[in-house]
N, C-alpha and C. Protein backbone atom coordinates (compact mmCIF):
# COMPACT_ATOMS: atom_id res chain seq x y z
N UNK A 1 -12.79 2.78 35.00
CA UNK A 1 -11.83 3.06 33.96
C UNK A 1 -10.92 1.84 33.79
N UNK A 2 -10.74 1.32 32.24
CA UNK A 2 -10.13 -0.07 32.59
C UNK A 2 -8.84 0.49 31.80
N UNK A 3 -7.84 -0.35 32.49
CA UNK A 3 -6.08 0.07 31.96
C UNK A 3 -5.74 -1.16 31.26
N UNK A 4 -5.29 -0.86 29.82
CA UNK A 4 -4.58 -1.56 29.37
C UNK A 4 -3.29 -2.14 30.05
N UNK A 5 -3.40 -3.34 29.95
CA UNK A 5 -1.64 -3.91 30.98
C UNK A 5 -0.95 -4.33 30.00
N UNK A 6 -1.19 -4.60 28.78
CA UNK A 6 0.03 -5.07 27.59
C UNK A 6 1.19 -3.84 27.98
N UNK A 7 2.40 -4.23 28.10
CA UNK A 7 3.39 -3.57 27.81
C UNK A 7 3.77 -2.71 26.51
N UNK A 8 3.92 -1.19 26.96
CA UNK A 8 3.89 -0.11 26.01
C UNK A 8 4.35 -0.58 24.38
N UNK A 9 5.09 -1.58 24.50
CA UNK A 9 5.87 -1.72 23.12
C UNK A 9 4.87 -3.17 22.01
N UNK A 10 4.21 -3.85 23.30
CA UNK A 10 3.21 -4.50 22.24
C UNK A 10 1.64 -3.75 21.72
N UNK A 11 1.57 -2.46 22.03
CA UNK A 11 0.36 -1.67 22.46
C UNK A 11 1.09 -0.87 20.70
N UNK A 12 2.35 -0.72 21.01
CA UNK A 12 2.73 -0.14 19.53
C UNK A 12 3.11 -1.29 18.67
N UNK A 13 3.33 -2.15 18.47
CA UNK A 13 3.11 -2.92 17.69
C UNK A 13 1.95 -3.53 16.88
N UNK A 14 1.01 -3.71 17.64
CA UNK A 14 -0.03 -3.88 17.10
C UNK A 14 -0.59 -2.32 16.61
N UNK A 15 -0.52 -1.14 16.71
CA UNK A 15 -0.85 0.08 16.06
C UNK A 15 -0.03 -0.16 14.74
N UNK A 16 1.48 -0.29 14.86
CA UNK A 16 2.16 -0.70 13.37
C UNK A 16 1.30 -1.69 12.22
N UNK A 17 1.22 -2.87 13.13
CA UNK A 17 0.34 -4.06 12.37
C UNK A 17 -0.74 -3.39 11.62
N UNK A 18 -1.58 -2.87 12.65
CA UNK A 18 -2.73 -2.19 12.02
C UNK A 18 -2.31 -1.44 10.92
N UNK A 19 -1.65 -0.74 10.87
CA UNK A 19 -1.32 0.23 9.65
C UNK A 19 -0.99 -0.30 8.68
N UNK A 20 0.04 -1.24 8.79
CA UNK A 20 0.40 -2.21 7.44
C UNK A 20 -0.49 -2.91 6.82
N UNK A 21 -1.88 -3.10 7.75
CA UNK A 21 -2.44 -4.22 6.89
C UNK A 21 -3.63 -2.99 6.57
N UNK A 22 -3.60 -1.92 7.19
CA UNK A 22 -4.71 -0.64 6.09
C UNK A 22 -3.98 -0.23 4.92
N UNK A 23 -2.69 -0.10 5.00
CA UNK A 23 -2.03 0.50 3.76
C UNK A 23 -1.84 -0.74 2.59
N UNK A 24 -1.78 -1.88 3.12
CA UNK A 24 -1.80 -2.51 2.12
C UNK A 24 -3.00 -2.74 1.34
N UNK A 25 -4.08 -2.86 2.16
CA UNK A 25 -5.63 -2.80 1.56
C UNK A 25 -5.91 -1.61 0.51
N UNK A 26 -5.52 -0.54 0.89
CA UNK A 26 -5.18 0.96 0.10
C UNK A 26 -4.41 0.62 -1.29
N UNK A 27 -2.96 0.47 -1.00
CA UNK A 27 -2.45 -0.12 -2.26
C UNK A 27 -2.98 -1.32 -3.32
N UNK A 28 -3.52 -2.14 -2.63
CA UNK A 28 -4.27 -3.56 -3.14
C UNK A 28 -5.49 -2.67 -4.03
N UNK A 29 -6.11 -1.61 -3.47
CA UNK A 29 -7.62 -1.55 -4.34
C UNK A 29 -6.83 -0.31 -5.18
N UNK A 30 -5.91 0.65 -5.27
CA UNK A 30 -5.13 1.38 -5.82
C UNK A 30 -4.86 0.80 -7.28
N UNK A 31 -4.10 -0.34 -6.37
CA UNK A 31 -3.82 -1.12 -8.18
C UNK A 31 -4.85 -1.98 -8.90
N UNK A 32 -6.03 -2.40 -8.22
CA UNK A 32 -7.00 -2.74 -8.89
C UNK A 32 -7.69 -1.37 -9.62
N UNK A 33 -7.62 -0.30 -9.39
CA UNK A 33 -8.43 0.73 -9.97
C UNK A 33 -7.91 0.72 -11.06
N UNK A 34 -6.47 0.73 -11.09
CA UNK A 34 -5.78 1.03 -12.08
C UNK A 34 -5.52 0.60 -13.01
N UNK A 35 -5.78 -1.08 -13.08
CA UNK A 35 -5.73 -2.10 -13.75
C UNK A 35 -6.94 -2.18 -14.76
N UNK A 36 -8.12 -1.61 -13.77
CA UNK A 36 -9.55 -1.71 -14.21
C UNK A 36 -9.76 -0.79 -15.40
N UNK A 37 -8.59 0.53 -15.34
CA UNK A 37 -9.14 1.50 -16.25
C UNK A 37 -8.35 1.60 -17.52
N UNK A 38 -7.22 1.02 -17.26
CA UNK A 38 -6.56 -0.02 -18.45
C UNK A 38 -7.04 -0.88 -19.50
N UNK A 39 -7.73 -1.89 -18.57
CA UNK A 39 -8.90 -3.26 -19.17
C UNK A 39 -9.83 -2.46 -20.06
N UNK A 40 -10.40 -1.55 -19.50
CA UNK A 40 -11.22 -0.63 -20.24
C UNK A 40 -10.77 0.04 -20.86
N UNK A 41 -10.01 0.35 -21.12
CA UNK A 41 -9.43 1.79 -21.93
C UNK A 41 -9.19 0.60 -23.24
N UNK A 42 -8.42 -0.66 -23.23
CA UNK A 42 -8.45 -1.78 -24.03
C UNK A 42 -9.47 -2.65 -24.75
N UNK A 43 -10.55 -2.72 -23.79
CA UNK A 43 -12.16 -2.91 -24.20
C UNK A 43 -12.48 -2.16 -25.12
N UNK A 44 -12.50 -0.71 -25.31
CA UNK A 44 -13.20 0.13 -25.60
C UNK A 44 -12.03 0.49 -27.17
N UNK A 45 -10.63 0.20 -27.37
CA UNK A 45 -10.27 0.41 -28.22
C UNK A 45 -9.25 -0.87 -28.78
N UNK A 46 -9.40 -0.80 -30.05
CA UNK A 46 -8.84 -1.82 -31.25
C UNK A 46 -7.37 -1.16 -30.85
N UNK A 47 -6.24 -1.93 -30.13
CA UNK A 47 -5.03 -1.64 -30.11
C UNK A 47 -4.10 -1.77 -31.99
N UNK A 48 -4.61 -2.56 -32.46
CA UNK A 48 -3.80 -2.27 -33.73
C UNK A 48 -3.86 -1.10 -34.57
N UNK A 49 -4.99 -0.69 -34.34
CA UNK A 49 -5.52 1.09 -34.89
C UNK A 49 -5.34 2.16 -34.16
N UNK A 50 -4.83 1.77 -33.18
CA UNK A 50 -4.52 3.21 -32.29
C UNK A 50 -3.97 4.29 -32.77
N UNK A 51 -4.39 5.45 -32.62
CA UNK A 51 -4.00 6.65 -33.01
C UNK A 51 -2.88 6.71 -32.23
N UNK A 52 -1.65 8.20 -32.68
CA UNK A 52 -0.70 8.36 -31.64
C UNK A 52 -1.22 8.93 -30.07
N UNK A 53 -2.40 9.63 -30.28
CA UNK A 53 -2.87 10.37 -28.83
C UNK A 53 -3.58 9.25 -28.46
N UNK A 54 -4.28 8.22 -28.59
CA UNK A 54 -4.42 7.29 -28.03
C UNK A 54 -3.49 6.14 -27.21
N UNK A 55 -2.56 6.23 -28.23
CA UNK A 55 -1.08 5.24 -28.01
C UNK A 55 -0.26 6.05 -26.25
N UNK A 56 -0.60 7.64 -26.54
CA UNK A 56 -0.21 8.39 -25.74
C UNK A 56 -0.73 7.53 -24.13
N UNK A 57 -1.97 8.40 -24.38
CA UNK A 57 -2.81 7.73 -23.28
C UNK A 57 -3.03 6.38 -22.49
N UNK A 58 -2.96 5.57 -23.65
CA UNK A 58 -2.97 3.91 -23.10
C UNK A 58 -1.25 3.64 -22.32
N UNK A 59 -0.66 4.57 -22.91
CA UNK A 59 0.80 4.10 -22.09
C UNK A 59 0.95 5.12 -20.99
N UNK A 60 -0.02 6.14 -20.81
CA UNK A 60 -0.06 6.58 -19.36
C UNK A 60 -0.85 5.21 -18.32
N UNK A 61 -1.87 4.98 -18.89
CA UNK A 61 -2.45 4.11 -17.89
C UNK A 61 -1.67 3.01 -17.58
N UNK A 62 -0.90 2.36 -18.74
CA UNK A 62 0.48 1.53 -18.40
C UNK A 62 1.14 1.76 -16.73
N UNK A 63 2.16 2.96 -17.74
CA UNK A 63 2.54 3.83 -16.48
C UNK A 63 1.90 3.90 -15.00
N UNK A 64 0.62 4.33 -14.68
CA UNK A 64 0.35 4.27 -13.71
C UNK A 64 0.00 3.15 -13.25
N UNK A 65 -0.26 1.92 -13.84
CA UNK A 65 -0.91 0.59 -13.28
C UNK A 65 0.58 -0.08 -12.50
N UNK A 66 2.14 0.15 -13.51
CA UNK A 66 3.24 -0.15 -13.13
C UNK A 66 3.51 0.60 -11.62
N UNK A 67 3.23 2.22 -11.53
CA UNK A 67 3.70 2.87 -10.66
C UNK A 67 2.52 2.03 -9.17
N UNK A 68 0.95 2.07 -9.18
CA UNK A 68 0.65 0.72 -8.32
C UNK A 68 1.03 -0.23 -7.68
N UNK A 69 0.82 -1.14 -8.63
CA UNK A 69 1.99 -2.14 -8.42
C UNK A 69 2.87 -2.33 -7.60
N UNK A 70 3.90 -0.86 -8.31
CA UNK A 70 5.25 -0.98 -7.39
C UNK A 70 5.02 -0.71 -6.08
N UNK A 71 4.54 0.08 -5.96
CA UNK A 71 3.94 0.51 -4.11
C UNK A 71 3.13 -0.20 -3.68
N UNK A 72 2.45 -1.43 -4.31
CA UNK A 72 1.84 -2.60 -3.56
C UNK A 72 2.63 -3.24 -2.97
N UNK A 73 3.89 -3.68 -3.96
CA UNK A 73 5.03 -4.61 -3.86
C UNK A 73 5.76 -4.35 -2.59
N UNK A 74 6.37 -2.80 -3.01
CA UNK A 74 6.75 -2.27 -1.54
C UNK A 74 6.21 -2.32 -0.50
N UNK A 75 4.86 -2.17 -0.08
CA UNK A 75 4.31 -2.07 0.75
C UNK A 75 4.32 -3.87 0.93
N UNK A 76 3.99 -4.60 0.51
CA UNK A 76 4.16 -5.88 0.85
C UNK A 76 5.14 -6.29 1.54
N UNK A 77 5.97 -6.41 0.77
CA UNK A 77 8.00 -6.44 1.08
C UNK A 77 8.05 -5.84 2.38
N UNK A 78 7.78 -5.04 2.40
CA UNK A 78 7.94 -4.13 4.12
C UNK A 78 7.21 -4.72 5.62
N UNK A 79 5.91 -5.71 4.48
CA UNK A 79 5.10 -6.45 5.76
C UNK A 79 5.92 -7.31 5.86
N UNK A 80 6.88 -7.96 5.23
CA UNK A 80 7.54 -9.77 5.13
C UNK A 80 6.89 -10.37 4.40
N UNK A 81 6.04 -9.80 2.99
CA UNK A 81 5.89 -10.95 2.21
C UNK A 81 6.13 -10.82 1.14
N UNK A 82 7.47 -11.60 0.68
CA UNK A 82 8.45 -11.44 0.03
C UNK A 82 7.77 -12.22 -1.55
N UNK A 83 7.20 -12.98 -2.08
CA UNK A 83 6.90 -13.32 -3.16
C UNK A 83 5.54 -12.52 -3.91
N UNK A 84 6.13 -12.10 -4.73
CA UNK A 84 4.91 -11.38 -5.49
C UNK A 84 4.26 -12.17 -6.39
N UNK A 85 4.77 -13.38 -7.14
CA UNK A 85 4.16 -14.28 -8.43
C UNK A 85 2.50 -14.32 -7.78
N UNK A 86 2.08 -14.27 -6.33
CA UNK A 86 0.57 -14.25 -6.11
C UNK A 86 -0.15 -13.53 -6.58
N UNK A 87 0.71 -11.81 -6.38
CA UNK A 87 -0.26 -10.93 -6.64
C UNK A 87 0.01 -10.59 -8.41
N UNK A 88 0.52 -10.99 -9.30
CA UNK A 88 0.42 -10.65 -10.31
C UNK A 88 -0.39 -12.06 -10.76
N UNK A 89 -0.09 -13.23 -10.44
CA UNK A 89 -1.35 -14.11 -10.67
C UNK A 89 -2.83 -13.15 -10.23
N UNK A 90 -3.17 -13.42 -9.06
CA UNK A 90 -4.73 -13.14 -8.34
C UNK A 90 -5.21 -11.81 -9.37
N UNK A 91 -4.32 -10.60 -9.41
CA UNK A 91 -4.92 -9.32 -10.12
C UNK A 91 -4.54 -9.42 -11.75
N UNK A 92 -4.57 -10.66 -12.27
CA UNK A 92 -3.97 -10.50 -13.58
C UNK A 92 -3.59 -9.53 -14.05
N UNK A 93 -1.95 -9.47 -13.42
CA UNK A 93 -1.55 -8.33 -14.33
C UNK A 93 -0.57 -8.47 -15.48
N UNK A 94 -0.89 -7.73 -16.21
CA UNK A 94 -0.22 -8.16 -17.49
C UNK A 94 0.98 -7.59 -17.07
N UNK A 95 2.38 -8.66 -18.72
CA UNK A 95 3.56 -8.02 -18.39
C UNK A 95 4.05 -7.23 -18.84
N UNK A 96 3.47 -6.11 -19.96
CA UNK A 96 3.72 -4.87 -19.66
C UNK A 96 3.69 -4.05 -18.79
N UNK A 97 2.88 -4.06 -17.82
CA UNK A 97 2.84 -3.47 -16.28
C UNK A 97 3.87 -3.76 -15.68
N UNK A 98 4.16 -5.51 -15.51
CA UNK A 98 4.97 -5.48 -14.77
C UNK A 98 6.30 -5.16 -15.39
N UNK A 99 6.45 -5.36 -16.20
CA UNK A 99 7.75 -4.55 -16.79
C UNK A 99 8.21 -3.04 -16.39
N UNK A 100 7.34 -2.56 -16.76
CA UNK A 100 7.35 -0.58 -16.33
C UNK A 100 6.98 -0.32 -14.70
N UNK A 101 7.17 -1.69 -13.98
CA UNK A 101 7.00 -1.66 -12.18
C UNK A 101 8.12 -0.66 -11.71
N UNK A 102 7.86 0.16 -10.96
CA UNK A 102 9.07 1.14 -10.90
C UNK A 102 9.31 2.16 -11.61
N UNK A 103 9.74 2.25 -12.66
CA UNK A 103 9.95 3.23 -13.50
C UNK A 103 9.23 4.43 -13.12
N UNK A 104 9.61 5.57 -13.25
CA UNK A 104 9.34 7.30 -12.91
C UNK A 104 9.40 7.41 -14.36
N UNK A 105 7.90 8.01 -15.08
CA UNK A 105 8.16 8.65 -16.40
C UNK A 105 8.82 9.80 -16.15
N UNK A 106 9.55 9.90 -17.98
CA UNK A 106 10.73 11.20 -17.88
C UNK A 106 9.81 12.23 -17.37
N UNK A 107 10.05 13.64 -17.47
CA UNK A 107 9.30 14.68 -17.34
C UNK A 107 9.15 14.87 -18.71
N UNK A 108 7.40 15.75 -18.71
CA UNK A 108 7.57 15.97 -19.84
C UNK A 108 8.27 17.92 -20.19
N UNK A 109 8.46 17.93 -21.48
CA UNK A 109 9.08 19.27 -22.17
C UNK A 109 7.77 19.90 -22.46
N UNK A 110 7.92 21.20 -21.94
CA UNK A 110 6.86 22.23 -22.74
C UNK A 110 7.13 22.71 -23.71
N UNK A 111 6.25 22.73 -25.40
CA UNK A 111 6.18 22.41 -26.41
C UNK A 111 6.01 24.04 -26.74
């Protein structure tokens, strides 16, 4: 039976490490999904003709690519890495996204 001898507090540290760098991998492909179904949702439609239920929709996917994002960011920020200009370079994200980073849509009213 072999015993770990690292001292209890580097045995949890590296369990922390580990986690930060799974959750960030999580958030990282999170906001690539999200980005992806955007690109497409844009591919697939002529933004100057957009209908209003289309207009609807494309600014949910907004919305959620921003809400991403923001919990990438956070989750970054929390590891110590404080500059984001990488990750909106590397995942081209546009700056409507990053504009609506954060933001909680209102609730909606039942009609």
């Amino acid at each position: 039976m072999s015993r770990d001898l690292r001292p209890p507090v580097d045995i949890l540290h590296y369990e922390i490490v580990q986690e930060q760098a799974s959750a960030l991998g999580r958030m990282g492909r999170t906001l690539e999904q999200a980005l992806t179904r955007l690109r497409e949702f844009d591919a697939a439609h002529a933004l100057s003709e957009l209908p209003t239920s289309k207009q609807t929709a494309r600014r949910k996917l907004v919305m959620e690519a921003g809400q991403a994002l923001w919990m990438f960011v956070v989750q970054r920020e929390a590891s110590g890495l404080r500059d984001s200009r990488h990750i909106m370079r590397a995942y081209s994200v546009p700056g409507e996204v990053q504009l609506c980073m954060g933001l909680v849509p209102a609730p909606t009213k039942p009609t």
